[in-house]
Protein backbone atom coordinates (compact mmCIF):
# COMPACT_ATOMS: atom_id res chain seq x y z
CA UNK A 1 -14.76 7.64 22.27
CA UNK A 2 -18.64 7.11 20.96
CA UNK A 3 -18.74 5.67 17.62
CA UNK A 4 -22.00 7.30 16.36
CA UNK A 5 -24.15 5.48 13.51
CA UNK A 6 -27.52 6.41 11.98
CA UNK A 7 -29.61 5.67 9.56
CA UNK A 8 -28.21 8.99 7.69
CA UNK A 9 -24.62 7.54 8.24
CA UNK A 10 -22.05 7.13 5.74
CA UNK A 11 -20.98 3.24 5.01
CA UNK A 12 -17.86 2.18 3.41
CA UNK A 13 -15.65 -0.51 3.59
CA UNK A 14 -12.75 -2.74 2.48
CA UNK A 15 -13.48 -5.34 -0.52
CA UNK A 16 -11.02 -8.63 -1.20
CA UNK A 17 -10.58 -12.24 -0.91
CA UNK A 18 -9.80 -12.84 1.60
CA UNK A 19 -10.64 -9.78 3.85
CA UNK A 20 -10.78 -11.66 7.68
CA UNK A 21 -8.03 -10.17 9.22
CA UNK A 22 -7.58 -6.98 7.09
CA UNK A 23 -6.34 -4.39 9.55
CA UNK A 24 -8.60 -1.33 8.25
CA UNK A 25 -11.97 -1.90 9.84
CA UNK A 26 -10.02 -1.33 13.01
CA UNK A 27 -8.03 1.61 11.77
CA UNK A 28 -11.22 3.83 10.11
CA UNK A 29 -13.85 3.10 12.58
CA UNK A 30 -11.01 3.78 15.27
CA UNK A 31 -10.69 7.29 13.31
CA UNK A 32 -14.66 6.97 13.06
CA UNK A 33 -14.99 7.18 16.63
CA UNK A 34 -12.59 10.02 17.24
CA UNK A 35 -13.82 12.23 15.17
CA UNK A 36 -17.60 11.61 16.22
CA UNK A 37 -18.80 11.23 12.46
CA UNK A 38 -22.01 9.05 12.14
CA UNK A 39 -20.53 6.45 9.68
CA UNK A 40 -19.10 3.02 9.54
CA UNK A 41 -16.61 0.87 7.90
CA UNK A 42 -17.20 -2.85 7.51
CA UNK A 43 -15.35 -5.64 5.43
CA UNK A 44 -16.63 -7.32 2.24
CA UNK A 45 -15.25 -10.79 1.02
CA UNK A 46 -17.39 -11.69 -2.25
CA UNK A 47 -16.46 -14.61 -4.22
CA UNK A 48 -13.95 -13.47 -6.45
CA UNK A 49 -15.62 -14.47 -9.66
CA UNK A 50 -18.82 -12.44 -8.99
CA UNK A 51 -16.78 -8.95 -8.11
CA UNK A 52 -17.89 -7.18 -10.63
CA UNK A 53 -21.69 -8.21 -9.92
CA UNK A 54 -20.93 -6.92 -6.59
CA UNK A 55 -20.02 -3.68 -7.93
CA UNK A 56 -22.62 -2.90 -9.69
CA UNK A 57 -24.97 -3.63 -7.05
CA UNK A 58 -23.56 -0.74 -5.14
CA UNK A 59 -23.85 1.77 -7.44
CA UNK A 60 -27.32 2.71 -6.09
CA UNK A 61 -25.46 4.75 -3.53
CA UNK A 62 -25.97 2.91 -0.38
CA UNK A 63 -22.15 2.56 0.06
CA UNK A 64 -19.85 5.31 -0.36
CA UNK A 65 -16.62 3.84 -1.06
CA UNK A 66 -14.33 1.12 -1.03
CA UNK A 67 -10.69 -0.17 0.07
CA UNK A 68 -9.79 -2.46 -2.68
CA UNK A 69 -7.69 -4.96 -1.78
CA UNK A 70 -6.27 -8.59 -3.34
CA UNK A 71 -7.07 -9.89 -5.66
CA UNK A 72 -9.18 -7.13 -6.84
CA UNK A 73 -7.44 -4.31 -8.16
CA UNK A 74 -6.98 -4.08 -11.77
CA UNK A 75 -10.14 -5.76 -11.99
CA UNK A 76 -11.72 -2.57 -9.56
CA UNK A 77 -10.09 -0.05 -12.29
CA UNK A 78 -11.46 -1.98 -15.09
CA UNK A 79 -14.53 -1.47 -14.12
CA UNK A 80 -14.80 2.61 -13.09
CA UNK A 81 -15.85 5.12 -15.23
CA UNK A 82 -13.16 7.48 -14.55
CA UNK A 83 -9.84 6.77 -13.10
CA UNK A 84 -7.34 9.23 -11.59
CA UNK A 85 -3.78 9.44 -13.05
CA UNK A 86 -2.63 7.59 -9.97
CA UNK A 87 -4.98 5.09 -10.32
CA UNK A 88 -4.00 4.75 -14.71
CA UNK A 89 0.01 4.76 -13.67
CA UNK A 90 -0.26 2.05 -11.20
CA UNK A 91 -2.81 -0.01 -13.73
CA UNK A 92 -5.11 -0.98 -10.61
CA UNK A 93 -7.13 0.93 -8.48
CA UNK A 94 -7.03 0.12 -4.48
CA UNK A 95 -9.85 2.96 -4.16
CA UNK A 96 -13.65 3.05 -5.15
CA UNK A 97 -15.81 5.81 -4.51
CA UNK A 98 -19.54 5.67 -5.62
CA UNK A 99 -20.80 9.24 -6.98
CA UNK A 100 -24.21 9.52 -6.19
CA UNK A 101 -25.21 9.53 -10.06
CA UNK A 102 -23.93 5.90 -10.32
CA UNK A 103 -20.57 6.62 -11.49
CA UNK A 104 -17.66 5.19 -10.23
CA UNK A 105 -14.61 6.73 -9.76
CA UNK A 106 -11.28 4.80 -8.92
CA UNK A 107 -8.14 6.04 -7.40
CA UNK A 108 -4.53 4.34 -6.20
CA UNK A 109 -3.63 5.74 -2.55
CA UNK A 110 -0.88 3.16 -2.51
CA UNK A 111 1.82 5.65 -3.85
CA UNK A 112 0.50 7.87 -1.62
CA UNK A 113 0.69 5.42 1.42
CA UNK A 114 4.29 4.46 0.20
CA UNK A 115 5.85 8.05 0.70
CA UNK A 116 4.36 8.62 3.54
CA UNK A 117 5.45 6.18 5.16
CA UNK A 118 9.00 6.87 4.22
CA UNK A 119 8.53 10.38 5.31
CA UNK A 120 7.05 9.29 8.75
CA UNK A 121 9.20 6.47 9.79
CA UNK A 122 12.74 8.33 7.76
CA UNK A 123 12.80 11.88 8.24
CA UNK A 124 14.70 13.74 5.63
CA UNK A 125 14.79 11.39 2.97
CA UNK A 126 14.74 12.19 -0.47
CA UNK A 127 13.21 10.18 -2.91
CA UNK A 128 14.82 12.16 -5.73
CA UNK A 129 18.75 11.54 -4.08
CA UNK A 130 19.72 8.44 -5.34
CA UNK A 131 17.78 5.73 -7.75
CA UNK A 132 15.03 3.26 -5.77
CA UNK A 133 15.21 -0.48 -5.89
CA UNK A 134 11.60 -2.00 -6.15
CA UNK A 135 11.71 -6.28 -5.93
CA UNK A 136 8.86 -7.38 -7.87
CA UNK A 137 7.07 -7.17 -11.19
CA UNK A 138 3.44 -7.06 -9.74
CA UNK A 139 0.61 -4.61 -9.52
CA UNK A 140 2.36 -3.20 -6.27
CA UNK A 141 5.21 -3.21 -7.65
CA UNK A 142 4.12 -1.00 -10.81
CA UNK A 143 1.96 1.21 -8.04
CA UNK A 144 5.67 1.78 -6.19
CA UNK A 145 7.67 2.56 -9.20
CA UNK A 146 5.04 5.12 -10.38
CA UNK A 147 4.70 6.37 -7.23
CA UNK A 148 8.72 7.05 -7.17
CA UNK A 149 9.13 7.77 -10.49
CA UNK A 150 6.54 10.48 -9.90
CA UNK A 151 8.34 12.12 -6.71
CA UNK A 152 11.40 12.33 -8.95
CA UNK A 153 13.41 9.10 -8.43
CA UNK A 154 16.98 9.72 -11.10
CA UNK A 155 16.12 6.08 -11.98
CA UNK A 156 13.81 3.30 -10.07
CA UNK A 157 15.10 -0.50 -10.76
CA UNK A 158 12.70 -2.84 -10.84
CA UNK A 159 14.12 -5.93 -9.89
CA UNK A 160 12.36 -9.71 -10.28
CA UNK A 161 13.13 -13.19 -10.85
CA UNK A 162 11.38 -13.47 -14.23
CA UNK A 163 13.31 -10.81 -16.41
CA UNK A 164 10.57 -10.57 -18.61
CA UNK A 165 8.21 -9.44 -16.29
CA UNK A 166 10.23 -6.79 -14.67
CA UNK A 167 10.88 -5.22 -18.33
CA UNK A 168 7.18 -5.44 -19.10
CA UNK A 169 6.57 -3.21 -16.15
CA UNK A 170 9.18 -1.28 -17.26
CA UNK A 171 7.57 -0.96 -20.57
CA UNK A 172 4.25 -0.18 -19.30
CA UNK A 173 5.49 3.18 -17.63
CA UNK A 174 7.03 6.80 -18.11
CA UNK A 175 10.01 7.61 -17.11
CA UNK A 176 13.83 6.38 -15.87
CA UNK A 177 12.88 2.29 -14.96
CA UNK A 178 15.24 -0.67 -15.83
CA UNK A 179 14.47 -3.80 -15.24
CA UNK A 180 16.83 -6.07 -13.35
CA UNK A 181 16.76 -10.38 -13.20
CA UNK A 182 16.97 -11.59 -9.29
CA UNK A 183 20.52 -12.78 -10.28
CA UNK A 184 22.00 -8.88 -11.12
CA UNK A 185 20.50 -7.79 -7.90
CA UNK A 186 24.01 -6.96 -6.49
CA UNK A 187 24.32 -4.43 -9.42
CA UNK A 188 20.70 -2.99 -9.06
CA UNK A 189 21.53 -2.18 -5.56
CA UNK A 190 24.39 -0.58 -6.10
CA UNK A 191 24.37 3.13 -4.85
CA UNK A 192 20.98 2.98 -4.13
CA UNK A 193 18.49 5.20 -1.80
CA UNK A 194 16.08 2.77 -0.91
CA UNK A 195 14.99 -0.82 -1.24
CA UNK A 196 11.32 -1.73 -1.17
CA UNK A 197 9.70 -5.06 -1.07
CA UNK A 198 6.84 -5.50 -3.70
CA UNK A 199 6.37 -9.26 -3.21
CA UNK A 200 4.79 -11.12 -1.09
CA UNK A 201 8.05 -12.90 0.05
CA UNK A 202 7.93 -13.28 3.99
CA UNK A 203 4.02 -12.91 4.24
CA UNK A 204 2.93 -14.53 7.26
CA UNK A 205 6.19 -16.71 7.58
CA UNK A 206 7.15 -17.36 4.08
CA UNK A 207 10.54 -17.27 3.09
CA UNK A 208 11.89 -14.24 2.62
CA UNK A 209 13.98 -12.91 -0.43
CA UNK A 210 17.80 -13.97 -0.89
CA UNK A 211 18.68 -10.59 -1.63
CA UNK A 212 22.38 -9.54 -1.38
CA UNK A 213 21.65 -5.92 1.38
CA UNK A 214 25.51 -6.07 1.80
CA UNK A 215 25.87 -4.58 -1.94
CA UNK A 216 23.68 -1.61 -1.02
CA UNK A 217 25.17 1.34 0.33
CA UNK A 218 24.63 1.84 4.48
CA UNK A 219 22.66 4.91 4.02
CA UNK A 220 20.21 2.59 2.36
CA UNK A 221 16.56 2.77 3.68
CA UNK A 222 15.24 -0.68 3.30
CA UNK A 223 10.89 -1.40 2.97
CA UNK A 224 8.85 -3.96 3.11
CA UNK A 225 4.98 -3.55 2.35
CA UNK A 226 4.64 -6.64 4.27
CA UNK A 227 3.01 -5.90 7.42
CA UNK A 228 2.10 -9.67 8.68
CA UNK A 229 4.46 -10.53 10.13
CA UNK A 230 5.63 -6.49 11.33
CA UNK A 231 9.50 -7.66 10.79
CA UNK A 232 9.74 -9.58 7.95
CA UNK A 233 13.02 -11.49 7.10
CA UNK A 234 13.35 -8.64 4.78
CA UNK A 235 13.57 -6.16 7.69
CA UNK A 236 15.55 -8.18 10.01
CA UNK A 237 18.61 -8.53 7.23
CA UNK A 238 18.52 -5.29 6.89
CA UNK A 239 18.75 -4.71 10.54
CA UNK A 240 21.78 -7.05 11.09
CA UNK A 241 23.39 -5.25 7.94
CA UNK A 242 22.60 -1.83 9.77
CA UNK A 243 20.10 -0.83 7.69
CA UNK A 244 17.66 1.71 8.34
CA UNK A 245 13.89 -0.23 7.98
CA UNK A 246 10.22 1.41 7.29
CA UNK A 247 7.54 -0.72 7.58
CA UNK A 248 4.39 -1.74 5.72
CA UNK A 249 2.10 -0.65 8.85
CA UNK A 250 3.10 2.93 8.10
CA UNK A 251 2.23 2.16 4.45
CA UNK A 252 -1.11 0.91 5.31
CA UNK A 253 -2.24 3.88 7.29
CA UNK A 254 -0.62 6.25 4.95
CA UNK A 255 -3.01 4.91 2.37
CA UNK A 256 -5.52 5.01 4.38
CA UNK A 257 -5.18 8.75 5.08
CA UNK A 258 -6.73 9.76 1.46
CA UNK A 259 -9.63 7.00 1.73
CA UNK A 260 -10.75 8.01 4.81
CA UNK A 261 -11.20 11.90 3.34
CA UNK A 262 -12.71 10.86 0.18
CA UNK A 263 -15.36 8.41 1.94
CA UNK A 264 -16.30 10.64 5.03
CA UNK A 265 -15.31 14.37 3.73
CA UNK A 266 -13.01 14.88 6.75
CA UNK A 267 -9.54 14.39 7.46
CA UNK A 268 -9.02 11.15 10.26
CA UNK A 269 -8.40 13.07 13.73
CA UNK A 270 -4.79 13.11 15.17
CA UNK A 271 -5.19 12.63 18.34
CA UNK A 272 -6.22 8.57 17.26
CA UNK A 273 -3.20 6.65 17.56
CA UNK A 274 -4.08 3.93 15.01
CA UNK A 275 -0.76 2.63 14.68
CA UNK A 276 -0.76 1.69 18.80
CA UNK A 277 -4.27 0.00 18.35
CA UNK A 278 -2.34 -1.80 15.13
CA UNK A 279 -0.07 -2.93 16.76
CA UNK A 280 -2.23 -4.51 19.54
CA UNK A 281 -3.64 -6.61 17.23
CA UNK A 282 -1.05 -7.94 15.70
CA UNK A 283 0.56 -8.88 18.99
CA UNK A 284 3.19 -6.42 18.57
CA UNK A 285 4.75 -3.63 20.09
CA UNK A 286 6.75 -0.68 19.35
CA UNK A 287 9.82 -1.69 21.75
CA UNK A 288 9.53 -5.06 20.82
CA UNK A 289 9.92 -3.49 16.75
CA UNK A 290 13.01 -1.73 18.08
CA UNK A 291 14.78 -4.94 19.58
């Protein structure tokens, strides 16, 4: 594959602090170069406190769009012009595309990137079935529970350790939420169609959650947007309970799907297999996944 690139070539990128070993410089220039479109993607990593002069130094056009990433994301929505629905439901924006009056537009591909995942790596399920468990009180966590809430969950439980924080988020959106403490997570997952992981519990070898799977019904579907490490403590209890798993690799291309559209005009080619080249450099491998 020739990765073409111009002086007429479209530039975008991913933003956040840190950025280093951000998986989707590989994944759109990897779609870049499959589809021969004369573009590139490359990371940015400004100081966190001068974001938003960043921002505006972009708005002449020269990028395109951005991948927002942590800890940037309400901060990105605060400072568009217009947001999409997505983007207002989920209170941060993990999407930045620069009109080429100036304007910035923000959108949230995270819901987006969530179901898609499910439908890729758990055919035939049914977000609208049975109510969602989402473990966290965060901006991902509010970007899940939208996201579900939107697809028709009967009722999405947010579940956290601080109480209060799980019944803000509650407050903050429309529809069937209740908010859960850590300690009545038995009873949250009770009967419940999915479980996903919203913190960042088991990043990178942290400790994972002590979460009680065995109370959740074996149909269960159990997530974790945590894709460093690939099988998170998360995902291996719910193996040895005999869960079924998806994992936050499918999330983070599914996301990526919309980006790569809005930035370059042109769906990513399928004949790419991102996921493979993902996997590579994480060290991982799909039968070792399975094991």
């Amino acid at each position: 594959m020739s990765h073409r690139l111009t002086g007429a070539g479209i530039v975008a990128g991913v933003v956040g602090a840190p950025v280093r070993h951000s998986l989707s410089p590989l994944i759109h220039n990897a779609w870049l170069a499959g589809a021969g479109i004369d573009g590139a993607y490359v990371p940015f990593a400004p100081p966190p406190e001068r974001f938003a002069a960043f921002i505006k130094g972009l708005r002449g056009g020269a990028v395109r769009g951005l991948n927002v990433t942590l800890p940037f994301k309400e901060e990105a929505l605060a400072l568009a012009d217009r947001a999409s629905p997505r983007a207002a439901a989920a209170g941060a924006a993990n999407l930045l595309v620069f009109e080429t009056d100036g304007t910035l537009v923000a959108d949230n591909t995270d819901g987006l990137g969530l179901l898609a995942a499910f439908a890729e790596q758990a055919p035939g399920f049914d977000p609208a079935a049975a109510p969602v468990v989402i473990l966290g009180a965060g901006g991902a966590a509010r970007g899940a529970a939208a996201a579900f809430a939107g697809a028709g969950a009967p009722q999405v439980r947010v579940v956290n350790r601080t109480l209060s924080r799980a019944q803000a988020l509650a407050e903050a959106l429309e529809g069937p939420i209740t908010a859960f403490a850590l300690s009545d997570a038995a009873q949250a997952l009770a009967g419940a169609g999915a479980v996903i992981n919203a913190t960042s519990a088991g990043l990178s070898g942290e400790a994972g959650l002590d979460l009680p799977l065995a109370a959740a019904p074996a149909s269960a579907l159990v997530m974790d947007m945590v894709y460093k490490p690939l099988t998170t403590p998360l995902l291996a209890q719910a193996r040895a309970e005999g869960l079924r798993t998806v994992d936050g690799l499918a999330m983070l291309i599914g996301q990526a799907v919309p980006a790569f559209e809005a930035f370059y005009g042109a769906p990513p080619p399928k004949d790419v297999d991102v996921r493979k080249l993902a996997l590579a450099a994480l060290g991982q491998s799909e039968g070792r996944l399975k094991e």
